[in-house]
N, C-alpha and C. Protein backbone atom coordinates (compact mmCIF):
# COMPACT_ATOMS: atom_id res chain seq x y z
N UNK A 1 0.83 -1.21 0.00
CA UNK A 1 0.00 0.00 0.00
C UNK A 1 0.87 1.26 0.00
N UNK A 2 2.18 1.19 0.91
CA UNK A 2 2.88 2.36 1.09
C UNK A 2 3.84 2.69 -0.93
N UNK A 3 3.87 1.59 -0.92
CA UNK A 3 4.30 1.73 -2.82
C UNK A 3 3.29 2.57 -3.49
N UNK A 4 2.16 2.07 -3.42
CA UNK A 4 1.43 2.35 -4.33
C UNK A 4 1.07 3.94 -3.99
N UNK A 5 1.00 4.53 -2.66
CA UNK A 5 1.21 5.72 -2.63
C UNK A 5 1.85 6.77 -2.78
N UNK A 6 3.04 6.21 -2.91
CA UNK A 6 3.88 6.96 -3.37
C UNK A 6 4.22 6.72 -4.72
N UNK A 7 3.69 6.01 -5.42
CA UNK A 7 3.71 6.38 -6.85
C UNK A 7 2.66 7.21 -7.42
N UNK A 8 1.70 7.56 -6.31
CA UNK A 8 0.48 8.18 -6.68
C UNK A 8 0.74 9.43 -6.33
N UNK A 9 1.74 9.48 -5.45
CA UNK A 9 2.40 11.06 -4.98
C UNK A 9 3.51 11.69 -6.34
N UNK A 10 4.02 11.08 -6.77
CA UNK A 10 4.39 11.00 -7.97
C UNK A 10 4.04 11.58 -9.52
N UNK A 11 2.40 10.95 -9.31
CA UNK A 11 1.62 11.43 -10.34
C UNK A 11 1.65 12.64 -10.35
N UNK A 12 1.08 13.14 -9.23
CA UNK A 12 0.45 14.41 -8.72
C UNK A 12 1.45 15.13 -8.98
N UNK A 13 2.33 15.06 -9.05
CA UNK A 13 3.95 15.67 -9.34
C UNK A 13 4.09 16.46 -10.58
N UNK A 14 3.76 15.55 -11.76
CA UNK A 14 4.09 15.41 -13.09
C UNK A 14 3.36 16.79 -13.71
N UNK A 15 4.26 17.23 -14.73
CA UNK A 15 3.62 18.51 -14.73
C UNK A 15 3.77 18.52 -16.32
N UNK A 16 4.17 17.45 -17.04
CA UNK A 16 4.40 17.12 -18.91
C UNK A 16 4.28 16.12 -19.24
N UNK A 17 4.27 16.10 -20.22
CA UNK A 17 3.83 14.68 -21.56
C UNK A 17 5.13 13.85 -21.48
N UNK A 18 6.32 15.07 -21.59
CA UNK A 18 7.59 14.47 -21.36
C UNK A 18 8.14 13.85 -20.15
N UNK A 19 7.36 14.59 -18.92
CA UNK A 19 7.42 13.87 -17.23
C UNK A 19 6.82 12.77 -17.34
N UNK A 20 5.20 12.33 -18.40
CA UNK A 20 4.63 11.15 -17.80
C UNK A 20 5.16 10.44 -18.61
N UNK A 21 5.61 10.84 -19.69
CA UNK A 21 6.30 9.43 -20.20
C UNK A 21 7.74 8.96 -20.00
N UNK A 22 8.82 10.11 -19.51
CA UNK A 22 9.61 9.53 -18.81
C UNK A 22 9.04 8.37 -17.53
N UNK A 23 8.35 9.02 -16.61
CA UNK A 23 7.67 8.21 -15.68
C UNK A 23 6.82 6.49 -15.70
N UNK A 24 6.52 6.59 -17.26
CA UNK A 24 5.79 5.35 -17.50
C UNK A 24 7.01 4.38 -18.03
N UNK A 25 8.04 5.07 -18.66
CA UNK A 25 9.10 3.95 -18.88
C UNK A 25 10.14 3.73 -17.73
N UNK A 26 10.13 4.51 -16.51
CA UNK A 26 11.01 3.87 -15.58
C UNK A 26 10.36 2.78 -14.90
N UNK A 27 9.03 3.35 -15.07
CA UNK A 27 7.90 2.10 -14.00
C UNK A 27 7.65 1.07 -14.82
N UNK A 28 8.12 0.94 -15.91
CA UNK A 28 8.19 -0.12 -17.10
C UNK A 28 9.44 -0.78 -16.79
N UNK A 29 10.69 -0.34 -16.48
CA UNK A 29 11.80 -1.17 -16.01
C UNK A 29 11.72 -1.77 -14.43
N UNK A 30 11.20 -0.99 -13.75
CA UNK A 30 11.04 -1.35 -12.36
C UNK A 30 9.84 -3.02 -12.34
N UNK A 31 9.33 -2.68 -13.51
CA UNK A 31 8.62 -4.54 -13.78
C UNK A 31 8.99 -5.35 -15.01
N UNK A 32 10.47 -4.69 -15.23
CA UNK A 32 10.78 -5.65 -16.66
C UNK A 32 9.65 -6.18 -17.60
N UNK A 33 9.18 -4.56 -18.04
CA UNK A 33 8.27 -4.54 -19.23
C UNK A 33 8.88 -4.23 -20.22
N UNK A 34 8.91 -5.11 -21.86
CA UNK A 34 9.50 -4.55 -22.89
C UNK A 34 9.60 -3.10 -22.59
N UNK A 35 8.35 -2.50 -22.50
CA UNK A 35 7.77 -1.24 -23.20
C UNK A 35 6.58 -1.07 -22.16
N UNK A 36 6.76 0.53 -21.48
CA UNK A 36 5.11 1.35 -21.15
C UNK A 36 5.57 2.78 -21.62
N UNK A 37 4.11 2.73 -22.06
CA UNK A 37 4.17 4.33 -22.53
C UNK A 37 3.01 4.66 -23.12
N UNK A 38 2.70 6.23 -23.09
CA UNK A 38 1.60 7.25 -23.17
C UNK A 38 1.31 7.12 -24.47
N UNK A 39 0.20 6.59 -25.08
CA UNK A 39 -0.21 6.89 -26.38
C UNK A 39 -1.29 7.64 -26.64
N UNK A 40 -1.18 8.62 -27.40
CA UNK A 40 -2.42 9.76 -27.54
C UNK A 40 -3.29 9.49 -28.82
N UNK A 41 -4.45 9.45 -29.11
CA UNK A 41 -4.76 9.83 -30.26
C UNK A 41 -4.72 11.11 -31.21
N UNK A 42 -4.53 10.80 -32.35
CA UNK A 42 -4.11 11.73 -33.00
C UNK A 42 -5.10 12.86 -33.43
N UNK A 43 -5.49 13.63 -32.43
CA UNK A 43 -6.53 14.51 -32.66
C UNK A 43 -6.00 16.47 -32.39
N UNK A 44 -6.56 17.04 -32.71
CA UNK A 44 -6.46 18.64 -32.47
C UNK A 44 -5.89 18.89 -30.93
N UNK A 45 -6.45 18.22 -29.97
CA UNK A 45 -6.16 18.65 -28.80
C UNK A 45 -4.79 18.10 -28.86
N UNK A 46 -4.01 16.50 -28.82
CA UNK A 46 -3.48 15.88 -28.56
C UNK A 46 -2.14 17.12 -29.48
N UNK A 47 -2.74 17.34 -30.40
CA UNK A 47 -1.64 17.78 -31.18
C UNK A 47 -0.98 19.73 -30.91
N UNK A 48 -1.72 19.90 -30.14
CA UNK A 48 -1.30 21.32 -29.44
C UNK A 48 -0.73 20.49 -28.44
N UNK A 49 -1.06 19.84 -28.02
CA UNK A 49 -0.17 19.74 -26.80
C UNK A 49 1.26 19.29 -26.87
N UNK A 50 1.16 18.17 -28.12
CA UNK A 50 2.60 17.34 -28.90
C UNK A 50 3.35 18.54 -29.37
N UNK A 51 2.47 19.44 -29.95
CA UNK A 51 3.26 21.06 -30.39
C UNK A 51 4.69 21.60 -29.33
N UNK A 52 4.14 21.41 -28.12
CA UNK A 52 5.56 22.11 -27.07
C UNK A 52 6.37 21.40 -26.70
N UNK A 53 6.49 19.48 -27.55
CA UNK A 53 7.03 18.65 -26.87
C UNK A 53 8.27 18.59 -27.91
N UNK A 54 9.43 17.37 -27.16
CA UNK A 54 10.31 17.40 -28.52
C UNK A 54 10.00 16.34 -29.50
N UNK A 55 10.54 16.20 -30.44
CA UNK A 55 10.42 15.34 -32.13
C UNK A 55 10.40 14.10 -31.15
N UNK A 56 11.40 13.75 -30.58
CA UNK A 56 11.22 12.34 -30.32
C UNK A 56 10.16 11.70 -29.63
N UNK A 57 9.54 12.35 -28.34
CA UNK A 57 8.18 12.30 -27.57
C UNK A 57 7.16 11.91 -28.78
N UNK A 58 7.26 13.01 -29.61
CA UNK A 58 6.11 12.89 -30.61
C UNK A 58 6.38 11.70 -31.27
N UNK A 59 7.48 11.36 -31.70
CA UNK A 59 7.10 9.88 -32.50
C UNK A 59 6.68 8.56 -31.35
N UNK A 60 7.72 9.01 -30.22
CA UNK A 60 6.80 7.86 -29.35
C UNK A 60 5.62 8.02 -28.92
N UNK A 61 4.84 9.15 -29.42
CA UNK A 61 3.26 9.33 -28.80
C UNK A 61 2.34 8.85 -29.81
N UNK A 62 3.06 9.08 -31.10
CA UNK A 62 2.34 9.43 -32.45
C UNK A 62 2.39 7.57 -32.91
N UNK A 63 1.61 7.59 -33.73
CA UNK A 63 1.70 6.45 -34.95
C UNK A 63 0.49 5.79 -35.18
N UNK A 64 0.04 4.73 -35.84
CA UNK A 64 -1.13 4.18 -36.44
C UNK A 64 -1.74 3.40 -35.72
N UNK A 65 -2.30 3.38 -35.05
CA UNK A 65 -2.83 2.43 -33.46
C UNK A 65 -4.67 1.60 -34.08
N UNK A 66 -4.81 2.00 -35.14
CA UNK A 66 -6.49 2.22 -35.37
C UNK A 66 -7.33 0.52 -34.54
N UNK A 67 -6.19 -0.17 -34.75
CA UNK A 67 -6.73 -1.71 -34.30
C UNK A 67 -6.67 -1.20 -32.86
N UNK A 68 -5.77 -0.73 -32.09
CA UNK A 68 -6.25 -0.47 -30.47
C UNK A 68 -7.61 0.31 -30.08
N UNK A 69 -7.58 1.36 -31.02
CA UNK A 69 -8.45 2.52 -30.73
C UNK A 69 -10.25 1.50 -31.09
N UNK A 70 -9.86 0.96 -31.69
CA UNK A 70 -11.21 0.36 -32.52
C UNK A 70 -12.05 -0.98 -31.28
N UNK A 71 -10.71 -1.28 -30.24
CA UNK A 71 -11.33 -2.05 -29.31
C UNK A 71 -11.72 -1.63 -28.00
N UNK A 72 -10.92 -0.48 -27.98
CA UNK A 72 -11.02 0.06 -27.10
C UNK A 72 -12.66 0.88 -26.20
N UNK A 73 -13.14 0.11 -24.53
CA UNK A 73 -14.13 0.53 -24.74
C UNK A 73 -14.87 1.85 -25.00
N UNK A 74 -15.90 1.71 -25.38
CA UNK A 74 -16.61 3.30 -25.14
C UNK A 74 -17.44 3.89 -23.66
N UNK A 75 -16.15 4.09 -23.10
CA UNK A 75 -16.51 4.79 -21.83
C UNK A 75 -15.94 6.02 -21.44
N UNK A 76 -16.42 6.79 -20.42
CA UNK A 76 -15.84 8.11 -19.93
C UNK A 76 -15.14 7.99 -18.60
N UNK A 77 -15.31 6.60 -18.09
CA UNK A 77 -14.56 6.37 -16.84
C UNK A 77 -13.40 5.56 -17.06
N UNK A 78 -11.86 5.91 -15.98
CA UNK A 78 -11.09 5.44 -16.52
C UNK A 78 -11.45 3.56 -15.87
N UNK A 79 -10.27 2.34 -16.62
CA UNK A 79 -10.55 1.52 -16.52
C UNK A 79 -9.42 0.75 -17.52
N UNK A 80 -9.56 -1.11 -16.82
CA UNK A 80 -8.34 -1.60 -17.48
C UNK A 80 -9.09 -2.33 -18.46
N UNK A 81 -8.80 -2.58 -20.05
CA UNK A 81 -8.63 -3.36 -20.40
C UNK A 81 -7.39 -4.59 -21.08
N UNK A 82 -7.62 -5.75 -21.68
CA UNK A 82 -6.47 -6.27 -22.01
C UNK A 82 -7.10 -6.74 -23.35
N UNK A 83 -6.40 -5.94 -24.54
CA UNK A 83 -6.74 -5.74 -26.01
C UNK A 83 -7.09 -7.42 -26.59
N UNK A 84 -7.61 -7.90 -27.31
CA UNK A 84 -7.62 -9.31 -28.23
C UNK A 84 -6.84 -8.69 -29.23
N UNK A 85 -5.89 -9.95 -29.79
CA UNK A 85 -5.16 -10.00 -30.79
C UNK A 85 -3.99 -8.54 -30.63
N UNK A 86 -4.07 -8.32 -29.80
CA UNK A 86 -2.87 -7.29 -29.73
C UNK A 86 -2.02 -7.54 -28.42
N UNK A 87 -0.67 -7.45 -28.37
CA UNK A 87 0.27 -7.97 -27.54
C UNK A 87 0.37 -6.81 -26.54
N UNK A 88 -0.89 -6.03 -26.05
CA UNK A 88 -0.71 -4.82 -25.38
C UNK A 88 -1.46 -4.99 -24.20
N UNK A 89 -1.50 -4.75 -22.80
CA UNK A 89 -2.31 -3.73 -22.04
C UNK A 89 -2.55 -2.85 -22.13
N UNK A 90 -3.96 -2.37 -22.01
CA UNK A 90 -4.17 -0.97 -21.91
C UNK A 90 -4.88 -0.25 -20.67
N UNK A 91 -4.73 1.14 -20.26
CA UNK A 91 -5.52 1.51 -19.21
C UNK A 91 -6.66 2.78 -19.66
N UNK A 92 -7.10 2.63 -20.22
CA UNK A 92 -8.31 3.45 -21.33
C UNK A 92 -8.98 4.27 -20.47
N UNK A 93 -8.50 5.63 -20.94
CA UNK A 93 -9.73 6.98 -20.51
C UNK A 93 -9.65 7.83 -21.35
N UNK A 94 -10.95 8.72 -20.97
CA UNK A 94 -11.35 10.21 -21.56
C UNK A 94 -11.64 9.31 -23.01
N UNK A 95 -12.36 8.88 -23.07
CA UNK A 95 -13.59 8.28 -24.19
C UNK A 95 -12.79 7.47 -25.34
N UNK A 96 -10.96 6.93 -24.78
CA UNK A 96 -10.19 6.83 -25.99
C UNK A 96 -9.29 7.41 -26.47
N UNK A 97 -9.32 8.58 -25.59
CA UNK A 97 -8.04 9.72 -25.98
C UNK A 97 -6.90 9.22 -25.69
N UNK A 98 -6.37 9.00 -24.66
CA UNK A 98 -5.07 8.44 -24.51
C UNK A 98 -5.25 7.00 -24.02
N UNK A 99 -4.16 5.96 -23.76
CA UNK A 99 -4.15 4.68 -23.10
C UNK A 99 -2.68 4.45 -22.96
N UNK A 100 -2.65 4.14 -21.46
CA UNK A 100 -1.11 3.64 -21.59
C UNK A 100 -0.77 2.15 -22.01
N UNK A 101 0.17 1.89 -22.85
CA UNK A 101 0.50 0.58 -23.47
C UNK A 101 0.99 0.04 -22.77
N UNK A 102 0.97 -0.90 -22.48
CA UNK A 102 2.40 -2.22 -21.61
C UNK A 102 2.52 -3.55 -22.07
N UNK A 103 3.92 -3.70 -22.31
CA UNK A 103 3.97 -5.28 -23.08
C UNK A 103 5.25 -5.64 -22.05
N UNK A 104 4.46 -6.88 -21.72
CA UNK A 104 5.18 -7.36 -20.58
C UNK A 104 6.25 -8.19 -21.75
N UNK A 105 7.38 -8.98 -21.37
CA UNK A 105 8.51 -9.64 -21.81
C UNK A 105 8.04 -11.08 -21.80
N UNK A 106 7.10 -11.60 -21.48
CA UNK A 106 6.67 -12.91 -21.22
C UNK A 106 5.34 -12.94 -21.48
N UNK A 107 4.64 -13.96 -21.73
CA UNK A 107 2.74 -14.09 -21.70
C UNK A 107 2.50 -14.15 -20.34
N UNK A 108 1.86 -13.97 -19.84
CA UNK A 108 1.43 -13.40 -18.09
C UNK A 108 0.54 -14.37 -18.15
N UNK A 109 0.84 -14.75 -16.25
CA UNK A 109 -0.12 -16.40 -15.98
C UNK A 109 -1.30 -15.45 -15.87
N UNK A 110 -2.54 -16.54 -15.42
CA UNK A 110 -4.11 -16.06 -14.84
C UNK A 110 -3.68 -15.24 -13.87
N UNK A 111 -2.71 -15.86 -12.57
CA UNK A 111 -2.63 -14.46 -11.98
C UNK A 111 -1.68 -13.55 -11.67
N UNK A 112 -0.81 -13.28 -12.78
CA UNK A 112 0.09 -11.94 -12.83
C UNK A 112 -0.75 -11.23 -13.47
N UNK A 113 -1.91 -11.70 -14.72
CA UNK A 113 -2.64 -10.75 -15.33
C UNK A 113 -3.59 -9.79 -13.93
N UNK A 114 -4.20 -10.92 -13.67
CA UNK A 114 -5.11 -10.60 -12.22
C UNK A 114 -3.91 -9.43 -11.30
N UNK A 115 -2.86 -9.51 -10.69
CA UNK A 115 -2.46 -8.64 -10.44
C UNK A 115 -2.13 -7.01 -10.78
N UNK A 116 -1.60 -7.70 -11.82
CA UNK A 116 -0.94 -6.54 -12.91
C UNK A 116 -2.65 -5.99 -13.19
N UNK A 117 -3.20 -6.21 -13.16
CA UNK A 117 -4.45 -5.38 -13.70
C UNK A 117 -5.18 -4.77 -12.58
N UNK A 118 -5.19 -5.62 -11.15
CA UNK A 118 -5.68 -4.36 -10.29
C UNK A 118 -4.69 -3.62 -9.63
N UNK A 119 -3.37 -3.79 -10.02
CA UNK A 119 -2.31 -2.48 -10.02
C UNK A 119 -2.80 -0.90 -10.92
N UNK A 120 -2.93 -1.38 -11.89
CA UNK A 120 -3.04 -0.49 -12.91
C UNK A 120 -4.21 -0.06 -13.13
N UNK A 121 -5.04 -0.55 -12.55
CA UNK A 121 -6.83 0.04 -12.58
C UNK A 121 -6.85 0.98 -10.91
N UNK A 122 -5.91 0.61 -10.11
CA UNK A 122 -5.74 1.82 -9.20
C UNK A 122 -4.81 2.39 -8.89
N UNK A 123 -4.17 3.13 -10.30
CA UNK A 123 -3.80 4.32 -10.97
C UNK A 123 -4.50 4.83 -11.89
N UNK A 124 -5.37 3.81 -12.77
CA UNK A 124 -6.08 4.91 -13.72
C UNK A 124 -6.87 5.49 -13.16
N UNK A 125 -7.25 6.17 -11.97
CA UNK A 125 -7.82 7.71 -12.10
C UNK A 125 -6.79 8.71 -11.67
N UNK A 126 -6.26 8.87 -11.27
CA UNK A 126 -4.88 9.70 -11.12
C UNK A 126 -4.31 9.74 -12.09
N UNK A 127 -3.83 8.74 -12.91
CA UNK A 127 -3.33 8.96 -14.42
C UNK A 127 -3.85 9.96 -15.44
N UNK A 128 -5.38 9.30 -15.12
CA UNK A 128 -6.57 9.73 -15.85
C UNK A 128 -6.41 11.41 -15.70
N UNK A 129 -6.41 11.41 -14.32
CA UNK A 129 -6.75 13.20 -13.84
C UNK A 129 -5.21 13.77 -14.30
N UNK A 130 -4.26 13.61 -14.17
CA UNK A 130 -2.76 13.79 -14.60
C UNK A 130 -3.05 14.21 -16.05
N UNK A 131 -3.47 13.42 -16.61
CA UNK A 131 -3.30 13.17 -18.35
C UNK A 131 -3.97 14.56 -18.45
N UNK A 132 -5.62 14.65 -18.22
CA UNK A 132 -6.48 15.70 -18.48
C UNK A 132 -5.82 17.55 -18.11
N UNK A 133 -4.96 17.20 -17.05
CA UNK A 133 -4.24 18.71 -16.35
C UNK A 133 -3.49 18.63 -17.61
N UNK A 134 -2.13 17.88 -17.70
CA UNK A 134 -1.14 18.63 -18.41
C UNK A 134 -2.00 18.75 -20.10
N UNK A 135 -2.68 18.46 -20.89
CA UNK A 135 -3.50 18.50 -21.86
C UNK A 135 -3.91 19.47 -21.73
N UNK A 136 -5.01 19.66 -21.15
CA UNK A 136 -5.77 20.70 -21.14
C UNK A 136 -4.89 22.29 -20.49
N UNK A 137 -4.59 22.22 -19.16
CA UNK A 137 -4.33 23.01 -18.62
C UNK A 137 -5.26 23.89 -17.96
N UNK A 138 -5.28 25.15 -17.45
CA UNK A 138 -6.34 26.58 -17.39
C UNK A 138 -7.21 27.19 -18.69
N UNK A 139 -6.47 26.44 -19.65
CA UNK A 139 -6.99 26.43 -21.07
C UNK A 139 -7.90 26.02 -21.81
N UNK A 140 -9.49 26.19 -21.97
CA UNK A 140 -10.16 25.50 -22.27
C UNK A 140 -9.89 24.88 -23.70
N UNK A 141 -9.77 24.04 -24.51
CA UNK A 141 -9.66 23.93 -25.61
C UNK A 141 -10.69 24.19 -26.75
N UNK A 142 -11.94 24.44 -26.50
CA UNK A 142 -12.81 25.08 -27.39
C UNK A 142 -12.87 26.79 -27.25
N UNK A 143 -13.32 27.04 -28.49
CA UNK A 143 -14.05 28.73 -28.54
C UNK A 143 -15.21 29.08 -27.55
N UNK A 144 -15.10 30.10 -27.39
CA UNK A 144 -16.52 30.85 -26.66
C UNK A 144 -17.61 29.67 -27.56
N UNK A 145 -17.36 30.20 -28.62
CA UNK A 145 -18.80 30.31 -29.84
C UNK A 145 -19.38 28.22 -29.32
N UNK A 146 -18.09 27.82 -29.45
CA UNK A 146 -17.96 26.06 -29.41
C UNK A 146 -18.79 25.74 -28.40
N UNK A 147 -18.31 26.43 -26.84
CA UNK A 147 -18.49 26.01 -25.57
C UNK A 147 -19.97 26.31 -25.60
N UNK A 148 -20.52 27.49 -26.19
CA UNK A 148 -22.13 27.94 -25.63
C UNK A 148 -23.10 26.72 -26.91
N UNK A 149 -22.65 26.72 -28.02
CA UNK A 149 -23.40 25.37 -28.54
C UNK A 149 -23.14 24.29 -28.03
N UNK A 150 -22.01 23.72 -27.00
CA UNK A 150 -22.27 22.34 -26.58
C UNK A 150 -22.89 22.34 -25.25
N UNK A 151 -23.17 23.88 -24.72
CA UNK A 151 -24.00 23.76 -23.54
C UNK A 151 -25.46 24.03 -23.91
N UNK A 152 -25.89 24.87 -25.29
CA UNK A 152 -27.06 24.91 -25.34
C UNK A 152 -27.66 23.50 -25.54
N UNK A 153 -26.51 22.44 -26.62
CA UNK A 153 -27.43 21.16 -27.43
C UNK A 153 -27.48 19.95 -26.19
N UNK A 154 -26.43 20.43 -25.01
CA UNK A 154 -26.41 19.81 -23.46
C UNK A 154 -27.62 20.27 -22.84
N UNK A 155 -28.88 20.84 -23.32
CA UNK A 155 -29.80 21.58 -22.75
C UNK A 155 -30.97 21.22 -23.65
N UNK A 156 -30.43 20.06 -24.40
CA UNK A 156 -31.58 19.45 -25.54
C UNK A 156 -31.77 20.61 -26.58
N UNK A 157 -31.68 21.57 -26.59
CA UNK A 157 -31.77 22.38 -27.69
C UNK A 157 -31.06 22.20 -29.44
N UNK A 158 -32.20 22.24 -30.47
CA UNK A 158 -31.96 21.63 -31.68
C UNK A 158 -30.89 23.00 -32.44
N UNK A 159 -30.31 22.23 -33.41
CA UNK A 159 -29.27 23.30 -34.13
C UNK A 159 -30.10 24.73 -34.49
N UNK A 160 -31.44 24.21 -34.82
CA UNK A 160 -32.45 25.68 -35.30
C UNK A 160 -32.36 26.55 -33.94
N UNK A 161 -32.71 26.04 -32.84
CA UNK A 161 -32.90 26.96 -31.55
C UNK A 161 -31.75 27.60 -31.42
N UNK A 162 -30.47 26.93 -31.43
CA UNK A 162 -29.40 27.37 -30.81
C UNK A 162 -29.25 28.78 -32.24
N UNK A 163 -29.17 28.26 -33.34
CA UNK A 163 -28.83 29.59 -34.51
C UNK A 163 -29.85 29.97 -33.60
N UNK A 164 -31.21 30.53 -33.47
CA UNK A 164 -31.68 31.84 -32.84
C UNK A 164 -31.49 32.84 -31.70
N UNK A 165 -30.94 31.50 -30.82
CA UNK A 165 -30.23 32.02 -29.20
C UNK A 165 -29.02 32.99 -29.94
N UNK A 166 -28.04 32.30 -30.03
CA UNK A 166 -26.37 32.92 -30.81
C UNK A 166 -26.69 33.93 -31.87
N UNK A 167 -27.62 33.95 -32.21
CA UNK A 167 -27.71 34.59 -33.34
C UNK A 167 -26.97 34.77 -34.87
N UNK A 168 -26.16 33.46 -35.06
CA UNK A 168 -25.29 32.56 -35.97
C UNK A 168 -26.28 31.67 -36.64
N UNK A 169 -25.93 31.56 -37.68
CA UNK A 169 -26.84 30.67 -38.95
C UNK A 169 -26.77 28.83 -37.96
N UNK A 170 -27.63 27.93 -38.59
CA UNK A 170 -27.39 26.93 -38.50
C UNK A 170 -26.43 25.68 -38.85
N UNK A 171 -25.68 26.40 -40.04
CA UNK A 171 -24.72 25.96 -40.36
C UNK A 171 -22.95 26.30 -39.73
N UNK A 172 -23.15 27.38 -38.82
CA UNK A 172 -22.30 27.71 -37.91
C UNK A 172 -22.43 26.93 -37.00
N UNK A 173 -23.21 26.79 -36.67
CA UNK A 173 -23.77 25.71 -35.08
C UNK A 173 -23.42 24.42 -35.21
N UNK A 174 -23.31 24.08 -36.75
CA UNK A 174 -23.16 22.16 -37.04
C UNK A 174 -21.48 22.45 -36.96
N UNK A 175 -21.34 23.67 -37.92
CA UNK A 175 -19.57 23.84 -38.10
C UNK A 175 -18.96 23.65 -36.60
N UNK A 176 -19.23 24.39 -35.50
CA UNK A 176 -18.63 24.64 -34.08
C UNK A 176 -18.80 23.21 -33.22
N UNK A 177 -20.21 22.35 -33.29
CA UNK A 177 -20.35 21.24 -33.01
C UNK A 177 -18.87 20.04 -33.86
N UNK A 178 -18.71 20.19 -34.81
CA UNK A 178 -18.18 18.97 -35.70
C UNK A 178 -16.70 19.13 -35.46
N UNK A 179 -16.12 21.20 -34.99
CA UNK A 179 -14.62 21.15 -35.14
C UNK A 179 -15.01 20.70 -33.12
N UNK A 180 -15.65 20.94 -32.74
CA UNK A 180 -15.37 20.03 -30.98
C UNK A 180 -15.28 19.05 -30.94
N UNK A 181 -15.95 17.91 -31.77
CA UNK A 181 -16.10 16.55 -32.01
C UNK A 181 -14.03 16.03 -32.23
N UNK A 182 -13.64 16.91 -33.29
CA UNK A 182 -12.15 16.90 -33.95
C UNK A 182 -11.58 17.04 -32.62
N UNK A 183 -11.80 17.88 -32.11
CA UNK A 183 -10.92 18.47 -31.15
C UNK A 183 -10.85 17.28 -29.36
N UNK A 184 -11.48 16.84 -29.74
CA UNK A 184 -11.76 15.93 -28.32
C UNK A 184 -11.68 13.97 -28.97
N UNK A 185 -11.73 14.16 -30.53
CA UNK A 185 -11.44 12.78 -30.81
C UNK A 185 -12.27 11.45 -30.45
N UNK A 186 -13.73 12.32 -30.26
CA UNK A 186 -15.13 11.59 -29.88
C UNK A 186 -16.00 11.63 -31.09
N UNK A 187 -16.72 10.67 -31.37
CA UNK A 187 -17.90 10.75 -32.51
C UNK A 187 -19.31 11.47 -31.90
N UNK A 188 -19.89 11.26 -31.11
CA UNK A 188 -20.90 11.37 -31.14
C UNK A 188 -20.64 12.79 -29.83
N UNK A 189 -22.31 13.26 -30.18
CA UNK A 189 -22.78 14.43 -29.35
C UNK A 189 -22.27 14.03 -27.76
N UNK A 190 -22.89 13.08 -27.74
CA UNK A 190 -22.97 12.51 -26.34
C UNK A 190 -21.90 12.31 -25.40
N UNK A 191 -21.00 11.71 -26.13
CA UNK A 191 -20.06 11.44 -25.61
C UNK A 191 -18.87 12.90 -25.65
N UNK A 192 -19.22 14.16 -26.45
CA UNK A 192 -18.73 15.60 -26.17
C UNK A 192 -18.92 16.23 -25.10
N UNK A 193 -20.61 15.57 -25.01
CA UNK A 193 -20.97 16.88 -23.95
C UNK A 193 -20.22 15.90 -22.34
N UNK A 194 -20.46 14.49 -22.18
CA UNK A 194 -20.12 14.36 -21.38
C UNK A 194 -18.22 14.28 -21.04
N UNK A 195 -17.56 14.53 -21.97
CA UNK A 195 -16.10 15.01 -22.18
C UNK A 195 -16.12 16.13 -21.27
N UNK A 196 -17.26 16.91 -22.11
CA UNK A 196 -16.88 18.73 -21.27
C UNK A 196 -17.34 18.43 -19.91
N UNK A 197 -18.59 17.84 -19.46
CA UNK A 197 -18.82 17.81 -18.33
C UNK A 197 -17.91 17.25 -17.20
N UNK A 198 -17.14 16.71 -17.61
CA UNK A 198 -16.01 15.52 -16.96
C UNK A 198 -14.88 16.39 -16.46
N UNK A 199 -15.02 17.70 -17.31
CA UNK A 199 -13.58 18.69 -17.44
C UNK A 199 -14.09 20.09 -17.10
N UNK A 200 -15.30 19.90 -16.06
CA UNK A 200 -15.42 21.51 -15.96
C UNK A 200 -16.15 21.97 -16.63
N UNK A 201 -16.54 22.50 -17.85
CA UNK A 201 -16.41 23.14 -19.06
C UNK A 201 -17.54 23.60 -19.58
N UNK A 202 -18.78 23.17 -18.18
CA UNK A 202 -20.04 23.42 -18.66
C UNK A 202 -20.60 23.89 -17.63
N UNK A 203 -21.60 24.66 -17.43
CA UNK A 203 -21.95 25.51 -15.99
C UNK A 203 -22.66 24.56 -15.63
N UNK A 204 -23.05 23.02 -15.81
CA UNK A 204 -24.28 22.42 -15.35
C UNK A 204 -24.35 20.91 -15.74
């Protein structure tokens, strides 16, 4: 227990992309794991943030994952899964946005998996909350214009209502809806508004 707190004191520490992923590959040697490390999806947000990092971070953040992302569940809470047909662990939050990878050096019995997985399912919310600070920051990542259409259509209100509230056409309202969708690396409405709600970002 006293380990696990102080790696959680740790978290709380981390203040970059470049801190947590230094951090995920020492705690990757400390269990003789090939490989752990921060993988982001490749979306608008992910990529302002890869913007202040160096070339190399970015290629270890960056690359073609679509078979992880595609199994990965659809939830807003963090949580472990262990991928089919892929030689990875993952610890999956924020709807898919990031997951940390781990490939152990060996196939893991019934219960090193069983271990190793309620290790790592209590860190993913601290991870989780870690990941969302240095990302985001004090910074909201949408526009004024973005934030008041995903709180009006969070208020059931149809694209027609909201053009009359804003006083912006309806085709502004789909435009500001579709670049938030980009920007958060979620498909659907639903899973936006409850992104923003998860992060503050909505008065309600």
């Amino acid at each position: 227990m006293q380990y696990l707190l102080k790696i959680q004191s740790q978290i709380n520490e981390l203040g970059s992309l470049g801190q947590i992923s230094e951090f995920l590959s020492d705690l990757g040697q400390d269990f003789n794991y090939l490989s752990c490390s921060l993988l982001l999806r490749n979306n608008l947000l992910a990529s302002k943030a890869l913007g202040r990092q160096s070339k190399s971070l970015q290629n270890c953040l960056y690359g073609n994952f679509d078979g992880v992302w595609a199994q990965l569940p659809k939830a807003n809470i963090p949580q472990w899964v262990i991928l089919s047909g892929v030689a990875y662990l993952a610890c999956a939050f924020n709807q898919g946005a990031a997951v940390i990878l781990i490939e152990p050096k060996q196939l893991l019995t019934a219960e090193q998996k069983q271990a190793t997985a309620l290790f790592w399912q209590l860190l993913a919310s601290p991870l989780s909350e870690c990941v969302q600070r240095v990302l985001v920051g004090d910074e909201s990542p949408f526009t004024q214009a973005e934030i008041a259409c995903i709180q009006w259509t969070a208020d059931c209100k149809t694209p027609q209502e909201i053009s009359l509230l804003l006083t912006i056409s309806e085709q502004d309202v789909n435009d500001h809806i579709q670049h938030s969708l980009q920007k958060t690396g979620v498909s659907h409405i639903s899973q936006l508004i409850g992104f923003c709600r998860q992060w503050g970002l909505l008065t309600y």
